[in-house]
C-alpha atoms as a PDB file:
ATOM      1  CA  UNK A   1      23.695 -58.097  17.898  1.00  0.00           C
ATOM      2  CA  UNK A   2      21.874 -61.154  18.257  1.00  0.00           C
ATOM      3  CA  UNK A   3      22.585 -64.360  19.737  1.00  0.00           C
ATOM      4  CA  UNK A   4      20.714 -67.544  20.146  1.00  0.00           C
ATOM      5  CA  UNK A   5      20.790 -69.405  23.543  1.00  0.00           C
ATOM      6  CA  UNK A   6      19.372 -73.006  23.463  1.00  0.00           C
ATOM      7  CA  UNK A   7      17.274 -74.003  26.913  1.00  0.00           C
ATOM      8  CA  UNK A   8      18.661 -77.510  28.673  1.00  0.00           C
ATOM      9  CA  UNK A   9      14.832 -78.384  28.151  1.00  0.00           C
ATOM     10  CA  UNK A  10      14.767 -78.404  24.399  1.00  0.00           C
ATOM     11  CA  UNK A  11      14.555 -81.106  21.625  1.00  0.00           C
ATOM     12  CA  UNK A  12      17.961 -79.501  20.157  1.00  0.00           C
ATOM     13  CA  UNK A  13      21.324 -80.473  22.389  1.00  0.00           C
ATOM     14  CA  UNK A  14      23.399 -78.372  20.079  1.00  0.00           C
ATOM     15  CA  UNK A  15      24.270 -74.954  20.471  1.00  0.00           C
ATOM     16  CA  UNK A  16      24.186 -72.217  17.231  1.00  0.00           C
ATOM     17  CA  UNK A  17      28.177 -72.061  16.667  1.00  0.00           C
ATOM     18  CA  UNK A  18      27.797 -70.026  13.967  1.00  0.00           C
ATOM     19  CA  UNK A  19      29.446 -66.525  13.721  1.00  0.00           C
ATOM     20  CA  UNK A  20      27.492 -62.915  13.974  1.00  0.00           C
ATOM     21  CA  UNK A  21      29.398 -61.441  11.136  1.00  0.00           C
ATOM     22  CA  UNK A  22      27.622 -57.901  11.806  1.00  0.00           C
ATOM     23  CA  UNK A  23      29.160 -56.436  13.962  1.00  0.00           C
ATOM     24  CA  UNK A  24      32.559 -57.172  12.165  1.00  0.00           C
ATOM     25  CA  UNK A  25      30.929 -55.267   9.019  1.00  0.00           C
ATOM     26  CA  UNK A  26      30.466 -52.285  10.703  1.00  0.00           C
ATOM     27  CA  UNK A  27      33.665 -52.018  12.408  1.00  0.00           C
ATOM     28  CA  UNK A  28      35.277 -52.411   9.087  1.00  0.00           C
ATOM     29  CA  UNK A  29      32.972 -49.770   6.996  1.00  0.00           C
ATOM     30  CA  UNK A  30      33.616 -47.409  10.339  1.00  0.00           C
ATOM     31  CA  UNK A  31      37.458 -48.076   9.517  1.00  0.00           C
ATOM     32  CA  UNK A  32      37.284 -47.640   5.653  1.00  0.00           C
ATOM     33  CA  UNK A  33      35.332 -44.388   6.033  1.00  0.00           C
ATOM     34  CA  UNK A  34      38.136 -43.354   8.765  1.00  0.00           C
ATOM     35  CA  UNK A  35      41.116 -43.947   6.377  1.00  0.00           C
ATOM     36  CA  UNK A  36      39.182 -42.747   3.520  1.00  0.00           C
ATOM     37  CA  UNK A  37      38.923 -39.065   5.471  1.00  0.00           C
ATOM     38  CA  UNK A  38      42.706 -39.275   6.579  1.00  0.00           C
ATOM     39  CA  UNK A  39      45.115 -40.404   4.009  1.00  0.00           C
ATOM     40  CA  UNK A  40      44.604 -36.913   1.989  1.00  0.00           C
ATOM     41  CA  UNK A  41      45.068 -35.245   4.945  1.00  0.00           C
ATOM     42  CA  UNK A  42      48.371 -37.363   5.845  1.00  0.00           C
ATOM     43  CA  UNK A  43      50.313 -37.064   2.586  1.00  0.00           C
ATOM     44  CA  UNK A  44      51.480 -34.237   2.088  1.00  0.00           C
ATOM     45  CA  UNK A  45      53.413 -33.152  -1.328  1.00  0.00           C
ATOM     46  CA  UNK A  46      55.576 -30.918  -1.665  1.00  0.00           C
ATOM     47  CA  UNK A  47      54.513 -27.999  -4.315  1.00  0.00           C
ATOM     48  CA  UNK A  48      56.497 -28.176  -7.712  1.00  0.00           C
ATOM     49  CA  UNK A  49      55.743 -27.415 -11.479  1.00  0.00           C
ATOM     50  CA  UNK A  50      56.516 -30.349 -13.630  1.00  0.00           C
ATOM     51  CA  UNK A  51      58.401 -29.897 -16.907  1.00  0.00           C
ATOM     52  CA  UNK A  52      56.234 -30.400 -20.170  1.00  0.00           C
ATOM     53  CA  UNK A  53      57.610 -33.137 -22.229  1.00  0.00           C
ATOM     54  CA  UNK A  54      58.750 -32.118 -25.640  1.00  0.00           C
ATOM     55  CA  UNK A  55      60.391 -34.384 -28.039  1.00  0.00           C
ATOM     56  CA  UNK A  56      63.309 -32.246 -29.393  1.00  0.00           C
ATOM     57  CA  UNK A  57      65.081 -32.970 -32.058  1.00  0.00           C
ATOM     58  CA  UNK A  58      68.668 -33.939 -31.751  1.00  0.00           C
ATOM     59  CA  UNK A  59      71.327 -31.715 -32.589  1.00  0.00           C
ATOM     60  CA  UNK A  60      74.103 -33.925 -34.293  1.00  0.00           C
ATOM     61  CA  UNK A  61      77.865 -32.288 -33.563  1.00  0.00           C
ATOM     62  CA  UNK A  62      80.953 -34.239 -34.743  1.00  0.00           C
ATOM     63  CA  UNK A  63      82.317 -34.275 -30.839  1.00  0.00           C
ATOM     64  CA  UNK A  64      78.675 -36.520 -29.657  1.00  0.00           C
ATOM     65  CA  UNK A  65      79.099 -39.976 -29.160  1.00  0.00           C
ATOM     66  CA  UNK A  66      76.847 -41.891 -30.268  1.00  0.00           C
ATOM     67  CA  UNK A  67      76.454 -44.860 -28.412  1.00  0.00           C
ATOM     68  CA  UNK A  68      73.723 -48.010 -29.485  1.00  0.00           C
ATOM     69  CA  UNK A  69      73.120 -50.909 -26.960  1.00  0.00           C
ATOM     70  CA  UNK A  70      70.986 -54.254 -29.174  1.00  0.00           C
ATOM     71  CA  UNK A  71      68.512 -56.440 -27.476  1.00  0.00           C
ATOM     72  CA  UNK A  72      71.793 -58.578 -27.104  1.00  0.00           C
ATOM     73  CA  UNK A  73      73.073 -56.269 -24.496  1.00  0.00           C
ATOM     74  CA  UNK A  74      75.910 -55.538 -27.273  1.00  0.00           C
ATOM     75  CA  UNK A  75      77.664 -51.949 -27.406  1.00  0.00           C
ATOM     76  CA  UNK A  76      78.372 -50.415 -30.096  1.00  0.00           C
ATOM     77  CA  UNK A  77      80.461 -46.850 -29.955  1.00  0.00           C
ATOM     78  CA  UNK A  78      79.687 -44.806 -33.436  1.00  0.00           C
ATOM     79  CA  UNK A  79      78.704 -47.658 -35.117  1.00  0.00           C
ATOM     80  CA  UNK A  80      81.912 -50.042 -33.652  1.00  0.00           C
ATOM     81  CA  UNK A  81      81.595 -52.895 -31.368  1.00  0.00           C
ATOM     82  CA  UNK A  82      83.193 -52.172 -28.299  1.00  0.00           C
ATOM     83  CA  UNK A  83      83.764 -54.107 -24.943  1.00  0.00           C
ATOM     84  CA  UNK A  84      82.140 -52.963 -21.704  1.00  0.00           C
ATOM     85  CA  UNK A  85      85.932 -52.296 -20.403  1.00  0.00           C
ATOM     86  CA  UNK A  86      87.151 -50.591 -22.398  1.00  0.00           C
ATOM     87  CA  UNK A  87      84.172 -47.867 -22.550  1.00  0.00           C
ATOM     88  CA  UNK A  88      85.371 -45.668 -19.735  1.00  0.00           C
ATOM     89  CA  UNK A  89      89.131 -45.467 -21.448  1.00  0.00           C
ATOM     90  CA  UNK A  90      87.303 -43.922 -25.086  1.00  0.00           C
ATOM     91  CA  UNK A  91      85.272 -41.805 -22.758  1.00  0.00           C
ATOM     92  CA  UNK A  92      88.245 -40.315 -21.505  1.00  0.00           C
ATOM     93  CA  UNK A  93      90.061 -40.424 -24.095  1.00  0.00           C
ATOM     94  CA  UNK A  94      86.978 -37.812 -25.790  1.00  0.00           C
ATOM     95  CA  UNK A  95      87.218 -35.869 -23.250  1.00  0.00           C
ATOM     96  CA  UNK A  96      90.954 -35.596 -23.171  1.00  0.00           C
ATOM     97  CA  UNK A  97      90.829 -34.762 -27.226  1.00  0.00           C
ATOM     98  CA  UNK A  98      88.031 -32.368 -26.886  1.00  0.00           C
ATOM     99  CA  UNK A  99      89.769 -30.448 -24.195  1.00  0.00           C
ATOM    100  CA  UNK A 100      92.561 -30.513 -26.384  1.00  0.00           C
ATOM    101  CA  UNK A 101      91.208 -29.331 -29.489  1.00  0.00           C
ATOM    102  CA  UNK A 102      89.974 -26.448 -27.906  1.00  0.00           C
ATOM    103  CA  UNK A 103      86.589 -26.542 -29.139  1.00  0.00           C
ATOM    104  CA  UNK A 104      84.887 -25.280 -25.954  1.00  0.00           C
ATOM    105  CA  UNK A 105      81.981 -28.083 -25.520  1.00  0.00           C
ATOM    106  CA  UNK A 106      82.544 -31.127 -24.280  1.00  0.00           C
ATOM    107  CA  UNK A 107      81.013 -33.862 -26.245  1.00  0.00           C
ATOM    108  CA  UNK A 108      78.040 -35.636 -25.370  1.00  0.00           C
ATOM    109  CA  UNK A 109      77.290 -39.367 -25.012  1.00  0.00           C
ATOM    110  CA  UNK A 110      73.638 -40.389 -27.214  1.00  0.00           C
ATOM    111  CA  UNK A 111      72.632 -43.742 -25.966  1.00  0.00           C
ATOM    112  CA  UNK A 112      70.526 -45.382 -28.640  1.00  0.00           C
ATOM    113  CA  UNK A 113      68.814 -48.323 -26.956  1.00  0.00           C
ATOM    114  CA  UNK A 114      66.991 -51.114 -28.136  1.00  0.00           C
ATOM    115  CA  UNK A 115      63.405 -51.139 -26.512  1.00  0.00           C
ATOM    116  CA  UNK A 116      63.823 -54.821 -25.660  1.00  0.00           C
ATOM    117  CA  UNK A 117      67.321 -54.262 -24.168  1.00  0.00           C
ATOM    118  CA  UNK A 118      68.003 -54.679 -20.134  1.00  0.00           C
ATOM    119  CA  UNK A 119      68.134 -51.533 -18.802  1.00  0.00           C
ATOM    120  CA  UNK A 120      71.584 -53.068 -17.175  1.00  0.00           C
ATOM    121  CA  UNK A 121      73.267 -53.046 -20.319  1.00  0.00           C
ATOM    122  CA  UNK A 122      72.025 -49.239 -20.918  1.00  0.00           C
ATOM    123  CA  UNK A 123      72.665 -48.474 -17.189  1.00  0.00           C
ATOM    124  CA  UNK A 124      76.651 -50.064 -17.397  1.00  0.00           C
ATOM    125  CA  UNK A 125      77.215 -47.324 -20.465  1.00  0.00           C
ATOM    126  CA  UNK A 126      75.715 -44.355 -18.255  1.00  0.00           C
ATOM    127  CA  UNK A 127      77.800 -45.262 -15.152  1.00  0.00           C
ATOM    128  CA  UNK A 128      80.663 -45.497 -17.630  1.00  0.00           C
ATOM    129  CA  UNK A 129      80.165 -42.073 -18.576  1.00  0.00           C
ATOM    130  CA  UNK A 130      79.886 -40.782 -15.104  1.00  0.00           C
ATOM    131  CA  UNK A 131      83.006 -42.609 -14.049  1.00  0.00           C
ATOM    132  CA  UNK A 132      84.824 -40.960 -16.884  1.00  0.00           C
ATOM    133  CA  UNK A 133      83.476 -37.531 -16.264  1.00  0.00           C
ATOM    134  CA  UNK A 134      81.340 -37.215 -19.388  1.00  0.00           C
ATOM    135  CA  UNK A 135      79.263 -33.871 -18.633  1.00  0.00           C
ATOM    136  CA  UNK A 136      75.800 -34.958 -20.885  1.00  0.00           C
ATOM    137  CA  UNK A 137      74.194 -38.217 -21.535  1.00  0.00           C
ATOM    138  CA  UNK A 138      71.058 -38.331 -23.438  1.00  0.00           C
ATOM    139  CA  UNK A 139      68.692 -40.980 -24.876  1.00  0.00           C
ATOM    140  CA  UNK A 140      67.593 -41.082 -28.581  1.00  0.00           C
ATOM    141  CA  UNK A 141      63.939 -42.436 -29.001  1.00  0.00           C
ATOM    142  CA  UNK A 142      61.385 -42.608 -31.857  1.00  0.00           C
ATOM    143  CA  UNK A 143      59.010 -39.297 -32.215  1.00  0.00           C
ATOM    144  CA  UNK A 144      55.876 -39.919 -30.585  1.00  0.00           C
ATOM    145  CA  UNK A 145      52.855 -39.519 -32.550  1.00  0.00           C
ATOM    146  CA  UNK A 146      49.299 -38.849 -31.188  1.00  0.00           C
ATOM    147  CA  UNK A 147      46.892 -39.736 -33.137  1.00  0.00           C
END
């Protein structure tokens, strides 16, 4: 650390105002190096095995429901346009007919949405479903190729 003190006697009346910036450096590479030895040690995970992704391919019933969302934010229910409203009504309505009918498996709602939809449109059809007690809601993409 060095500073420069100016004697009353000399041809210079101004004092160096200028800044050591040293010692400031090697506070900071002393802090860096601190943090850099603690964060692993701080965060702490907790041990799980992650599922391997797997594009499956989709097992078409009659009950499934089928649901596309456009760019537009437009639904459409098997092919149908259909209001935001009145989704949660045909969703129990399914579930009321496939209860019914005795089949045994509830159906299942397939959202097929556009990639350059708002995930609130998607999202207003899912919490439709869970409102309406709709057991299985899945997401149709494209395959994914690696190449």
């Amino acid at each position: 650390m060095a500073m420069q003190v100016h004697s009353a006697d000399s041809d210079e009346s101004e004092l160096n105002t200028t800044i050591n910036t040293t010692p400031l450096v090697d506070v900071m590479l002393v802090l860096l190096i601190i943090f850099l030895i603690t964060v692993p040690v701080v965060i702490k995970q907790v041990p799980v095995e992650l599922p391997n992704a797997r594009n499956i391919p989709t097992q078409t019933k009659p009950e499934n429901i089928v649901i596309a969302v456009d760019r537009d934010g437009n639904v459409y229910w098997n092919n149908q346009p259909v209001d935001y409203s009145e989704l949660r009504s045909r969703f129990a309505q399914a579930l009321v007919r496939a209860q019914a009918s005795g089949l045994g498996s509830l159906p299942e709602v397939h959202i097929r949405g556009d990639k350059d939809a708002r995930f609130e449109a998607i999202g207003r059809v899912i919490l439709a479903a869970q409102q309406a007690g709709v057991p299985k809601v899945g997401f149709i993409t494209e395959p994914w190729n690696v190449e």
